[in-house]
C-alpha atoms as a PDB file:
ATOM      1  CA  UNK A   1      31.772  -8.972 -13.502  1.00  0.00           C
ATOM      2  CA  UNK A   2      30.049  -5.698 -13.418  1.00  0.00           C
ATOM      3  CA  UNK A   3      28.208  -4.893 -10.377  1.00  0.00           C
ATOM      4  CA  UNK A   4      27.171  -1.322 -10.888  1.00  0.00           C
ATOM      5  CA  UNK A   5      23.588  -0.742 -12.091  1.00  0.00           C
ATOM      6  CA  UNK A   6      22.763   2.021 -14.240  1.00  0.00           C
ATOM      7  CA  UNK A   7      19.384   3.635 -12.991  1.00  0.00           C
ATOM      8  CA  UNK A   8      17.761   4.150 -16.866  1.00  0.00           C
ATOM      9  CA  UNK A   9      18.257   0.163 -17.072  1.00  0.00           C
ATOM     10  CA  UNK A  10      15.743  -0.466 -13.750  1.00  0.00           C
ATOM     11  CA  UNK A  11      13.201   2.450 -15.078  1.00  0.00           C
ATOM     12  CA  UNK A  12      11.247   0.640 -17.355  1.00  0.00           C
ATOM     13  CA  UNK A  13      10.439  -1.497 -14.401  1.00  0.00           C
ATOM     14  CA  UNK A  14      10.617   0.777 -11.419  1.00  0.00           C
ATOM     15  CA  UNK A  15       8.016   3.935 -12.957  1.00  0.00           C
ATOM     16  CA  UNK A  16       5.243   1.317 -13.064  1.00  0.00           C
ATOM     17  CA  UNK A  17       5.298  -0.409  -9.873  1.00  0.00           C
ATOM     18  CA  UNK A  18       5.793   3.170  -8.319  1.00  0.00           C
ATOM     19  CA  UNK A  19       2.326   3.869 -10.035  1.00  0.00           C
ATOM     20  CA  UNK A  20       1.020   0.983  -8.937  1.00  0.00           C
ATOM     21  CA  UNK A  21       2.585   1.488  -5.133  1.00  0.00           C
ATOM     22  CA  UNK A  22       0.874   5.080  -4.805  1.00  0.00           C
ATOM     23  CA  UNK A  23      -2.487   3.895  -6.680  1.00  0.00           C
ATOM     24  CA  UNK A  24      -3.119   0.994  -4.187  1.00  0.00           C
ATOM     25  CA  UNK A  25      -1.957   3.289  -1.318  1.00  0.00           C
ATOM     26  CA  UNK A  26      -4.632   6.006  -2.007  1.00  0.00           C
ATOM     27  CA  UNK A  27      -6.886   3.564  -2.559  1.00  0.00           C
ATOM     28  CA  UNK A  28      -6.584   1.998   0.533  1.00  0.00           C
ATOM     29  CA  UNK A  29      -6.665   5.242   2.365  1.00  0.00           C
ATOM     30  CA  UNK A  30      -9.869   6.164   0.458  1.00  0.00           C
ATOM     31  CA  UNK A  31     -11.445   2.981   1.954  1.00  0.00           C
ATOM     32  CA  UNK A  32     -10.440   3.123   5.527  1.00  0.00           C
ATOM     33  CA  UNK A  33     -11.475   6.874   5.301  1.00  0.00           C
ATOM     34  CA  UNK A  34     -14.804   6.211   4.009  1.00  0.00           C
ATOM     35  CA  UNK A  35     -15.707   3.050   6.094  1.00  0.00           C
ATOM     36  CA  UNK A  36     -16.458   2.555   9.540  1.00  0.00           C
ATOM     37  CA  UNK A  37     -16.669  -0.925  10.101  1.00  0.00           C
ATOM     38  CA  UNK A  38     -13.526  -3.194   9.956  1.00  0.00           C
ATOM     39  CA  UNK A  39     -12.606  -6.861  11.592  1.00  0.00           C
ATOM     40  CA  UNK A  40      -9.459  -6.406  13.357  1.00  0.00           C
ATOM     41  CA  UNK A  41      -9.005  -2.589  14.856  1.00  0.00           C
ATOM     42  CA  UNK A  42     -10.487   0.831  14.138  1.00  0.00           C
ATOM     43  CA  UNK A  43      -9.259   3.593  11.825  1.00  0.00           C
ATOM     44  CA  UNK A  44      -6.612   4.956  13.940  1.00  0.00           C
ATOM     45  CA  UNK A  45      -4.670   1.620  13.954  1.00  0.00           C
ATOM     46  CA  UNK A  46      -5.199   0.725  10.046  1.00  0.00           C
ATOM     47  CA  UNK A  47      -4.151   4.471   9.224  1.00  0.00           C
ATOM     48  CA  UNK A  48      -1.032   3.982  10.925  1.00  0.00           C
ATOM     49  CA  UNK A  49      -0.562   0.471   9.481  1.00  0.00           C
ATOM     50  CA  UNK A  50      -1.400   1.649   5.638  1.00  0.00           C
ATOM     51  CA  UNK A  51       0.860   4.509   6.415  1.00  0.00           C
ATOM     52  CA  UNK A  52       3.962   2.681   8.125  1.00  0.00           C
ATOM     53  CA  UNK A  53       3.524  -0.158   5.933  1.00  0.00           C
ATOM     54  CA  UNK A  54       3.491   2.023   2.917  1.00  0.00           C
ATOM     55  CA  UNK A  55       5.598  -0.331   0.437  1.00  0.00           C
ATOM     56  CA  UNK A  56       2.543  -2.681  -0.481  1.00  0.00           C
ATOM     57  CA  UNK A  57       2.401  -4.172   2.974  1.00  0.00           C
ATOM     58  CA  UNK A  58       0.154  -1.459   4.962  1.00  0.00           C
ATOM     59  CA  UNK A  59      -2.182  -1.958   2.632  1.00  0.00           C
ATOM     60  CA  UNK A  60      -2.299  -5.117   1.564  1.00  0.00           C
ATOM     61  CA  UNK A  61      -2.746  -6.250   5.225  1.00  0.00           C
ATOM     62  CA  UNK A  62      -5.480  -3.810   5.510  1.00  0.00           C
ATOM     63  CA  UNK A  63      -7.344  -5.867   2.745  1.00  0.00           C
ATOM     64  CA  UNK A  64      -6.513  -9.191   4.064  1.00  0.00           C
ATOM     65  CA  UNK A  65      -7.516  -8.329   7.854  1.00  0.00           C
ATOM     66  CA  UNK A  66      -8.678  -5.109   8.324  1.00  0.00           C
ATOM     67  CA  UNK A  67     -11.827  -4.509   5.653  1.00  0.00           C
ATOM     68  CA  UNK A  68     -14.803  -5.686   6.658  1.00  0.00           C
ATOM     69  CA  UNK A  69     -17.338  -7.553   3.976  1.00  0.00           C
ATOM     70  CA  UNK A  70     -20.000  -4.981   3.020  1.00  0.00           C
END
């Protein structure tokens, strides 16, 4: 059984969802830059979760609690 994993076999799946990582991330910052009113929080705090939580969870979270309904 061969365990290793060449990095051109992942690609076709990894360059997309690193798109899509970095897309949603600016997006998110865009919006928490740009609003002032959010449920849970202020900016400070849903900066520094967007930015800790970088790998979809930051900002996800930030859409699920943090955005407030315009």
């Amino acid at each position: 059984m061969n365990t290793n994993i060449d990095i051109t076999e992942i690609l076709p799946f990894l360059i997309p969802l690193v798109i899509i990582e970095f897309a949603l991330f600016g997006y998110t910052l865009w919006h928490i830059l740009t609003h002032k009113n959010y449920k849970y929080g202020n900016r400070t705090v849903w900066l520094v979760v967007a930015i800790i939580g970088m790998n979809f969870v930051g900002p996800i979270l930030y859409f699920i609690l943090g955005r407030e309904e315009e």
